[in-house]
Protein backbone atom coordinates (compact mmCIF):
# COMPACT_ATOMS: atom_id res chain seq x y z
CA UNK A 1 21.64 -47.48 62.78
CA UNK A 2 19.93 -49.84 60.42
CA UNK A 3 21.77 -52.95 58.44
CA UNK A 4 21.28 -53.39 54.91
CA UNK A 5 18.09 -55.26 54.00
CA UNK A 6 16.86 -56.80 50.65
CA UNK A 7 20.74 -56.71 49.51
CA UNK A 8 21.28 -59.32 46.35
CA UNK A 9 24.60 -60.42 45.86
CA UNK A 10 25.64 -61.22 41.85
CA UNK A 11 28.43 -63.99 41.41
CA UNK A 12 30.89 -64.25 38.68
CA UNK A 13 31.23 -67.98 36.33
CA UNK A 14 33.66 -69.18 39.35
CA UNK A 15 30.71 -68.46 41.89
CA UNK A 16 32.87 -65.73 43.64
CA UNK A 17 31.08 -62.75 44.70
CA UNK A 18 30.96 -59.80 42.32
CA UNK A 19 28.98 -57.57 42.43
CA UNK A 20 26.26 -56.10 45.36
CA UNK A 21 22.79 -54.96 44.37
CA UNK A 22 21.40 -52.45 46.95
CA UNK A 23 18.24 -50.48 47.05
CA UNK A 24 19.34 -46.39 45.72
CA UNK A 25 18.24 -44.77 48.86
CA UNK A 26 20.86 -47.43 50.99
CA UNK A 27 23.43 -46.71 48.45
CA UNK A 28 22.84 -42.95 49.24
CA UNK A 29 23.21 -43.22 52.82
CA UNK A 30 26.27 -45.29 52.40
CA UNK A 31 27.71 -42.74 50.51
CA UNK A 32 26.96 -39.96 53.31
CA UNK A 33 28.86 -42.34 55.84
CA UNK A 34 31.77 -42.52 53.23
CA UNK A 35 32.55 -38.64 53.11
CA UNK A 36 31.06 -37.75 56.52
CA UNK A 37 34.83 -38.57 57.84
CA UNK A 38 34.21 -38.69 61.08
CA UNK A 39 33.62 -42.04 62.91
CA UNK A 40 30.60 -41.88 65.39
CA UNK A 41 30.99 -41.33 69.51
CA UNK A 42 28.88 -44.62 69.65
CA UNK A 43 32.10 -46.56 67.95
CA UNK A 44 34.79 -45.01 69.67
CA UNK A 45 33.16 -45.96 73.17
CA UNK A 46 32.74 -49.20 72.15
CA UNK A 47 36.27 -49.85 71.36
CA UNK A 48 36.99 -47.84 74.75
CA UNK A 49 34.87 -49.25 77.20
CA UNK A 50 34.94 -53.15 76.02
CA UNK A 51 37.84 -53.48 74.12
CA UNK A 52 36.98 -54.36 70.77
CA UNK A 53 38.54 -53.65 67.64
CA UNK A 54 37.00 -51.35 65.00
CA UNK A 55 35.85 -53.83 62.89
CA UNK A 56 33.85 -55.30 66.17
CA UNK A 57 32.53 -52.26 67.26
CA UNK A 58 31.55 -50.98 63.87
CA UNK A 59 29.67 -54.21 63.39
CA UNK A 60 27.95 -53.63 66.53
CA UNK A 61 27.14 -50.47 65.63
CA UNK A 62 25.40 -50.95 62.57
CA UNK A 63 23.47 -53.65 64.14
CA UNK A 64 25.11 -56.55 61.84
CA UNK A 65 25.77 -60.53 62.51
CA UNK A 66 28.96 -62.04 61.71
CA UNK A 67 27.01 -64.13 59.55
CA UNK A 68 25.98 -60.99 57.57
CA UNK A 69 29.55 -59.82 57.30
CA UNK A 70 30.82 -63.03 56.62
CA UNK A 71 28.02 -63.60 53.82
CA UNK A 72 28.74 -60.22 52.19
CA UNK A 73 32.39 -60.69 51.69
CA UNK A 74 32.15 -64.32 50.44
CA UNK A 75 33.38 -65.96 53.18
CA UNK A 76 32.62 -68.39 56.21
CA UNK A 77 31.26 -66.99 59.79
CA UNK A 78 34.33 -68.27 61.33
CA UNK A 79 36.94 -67.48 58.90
CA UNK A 80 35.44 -63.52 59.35
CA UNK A 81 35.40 -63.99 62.71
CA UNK A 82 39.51 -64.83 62.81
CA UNK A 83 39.48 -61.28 60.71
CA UNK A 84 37.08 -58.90 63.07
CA UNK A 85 39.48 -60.32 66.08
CA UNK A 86 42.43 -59.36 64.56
CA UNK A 87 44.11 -56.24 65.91
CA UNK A 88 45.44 -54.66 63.28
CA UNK A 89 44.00 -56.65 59.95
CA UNK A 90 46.03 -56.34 56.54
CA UNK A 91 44.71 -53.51 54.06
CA UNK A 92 43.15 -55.12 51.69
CA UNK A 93 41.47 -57.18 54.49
CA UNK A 94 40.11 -53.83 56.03
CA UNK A 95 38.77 -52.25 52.83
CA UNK A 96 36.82 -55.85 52.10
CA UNK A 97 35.03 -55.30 55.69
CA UNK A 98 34.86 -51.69 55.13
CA UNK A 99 32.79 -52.32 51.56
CA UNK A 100 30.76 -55.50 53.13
CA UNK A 101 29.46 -52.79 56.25
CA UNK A 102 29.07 -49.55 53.47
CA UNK A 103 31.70 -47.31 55.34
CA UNK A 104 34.83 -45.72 54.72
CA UNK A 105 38.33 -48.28 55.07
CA UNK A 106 39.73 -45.44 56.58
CA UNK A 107 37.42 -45.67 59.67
CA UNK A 108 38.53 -48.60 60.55
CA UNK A 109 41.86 -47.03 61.50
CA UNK A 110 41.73 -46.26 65.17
């Protein structure tokens, strides 16, 4: 699957991400993933056969850097990291990763 590409991110007066620009025919196919339901074979066996969390193996799926992530959501590489790592991440934390990798929040509850 392919990442996002020529993606412009719009800040607010405190310099907090606020808004996402993407290309129509990205935002279309985001919005495919979003009421498919169903979460790939590719990301279940990842979080089978190595271990990872959702987050990780959705990541990996979509072909996606933590930097990407990271930059997407507003926040540092390492502070996302601490997030993709953790096992069961708050709610609001999954719907920001969710939004920053254009699927569902509910498919990142396996």
């Amino acid at each position: 699957m392919n990442a996002f590409t020529n993606v412009q991110i719009i800040n607010g007066p405190n310099g907090e991400p606020v808004y996402v620009v993407i290309p129509y025919a990205t935002y279309m196919q985001t919005q495919s993933r979003q009421h498919s339901g169903h979460v790939p074979h590719q990301v279940v066996a990842l979080i089978a056969d190595h271990g990872w969390t959702p987050a990780r193996a959705w990541r990996d799926y979509l072909g996606l850097t933590q930097q990407e992530i990271a930059s997407r959501m507003g926040i540092t590489q390492p502070a996302y990291a601490q997030q993709e790592a953790g096992q069961r991440p708050r709610r609001i934390t999954r719907e920001r990763i969710a939004a920053a990798m254009g699927i569902a929040p509910q498919m990142l509850d396996l």
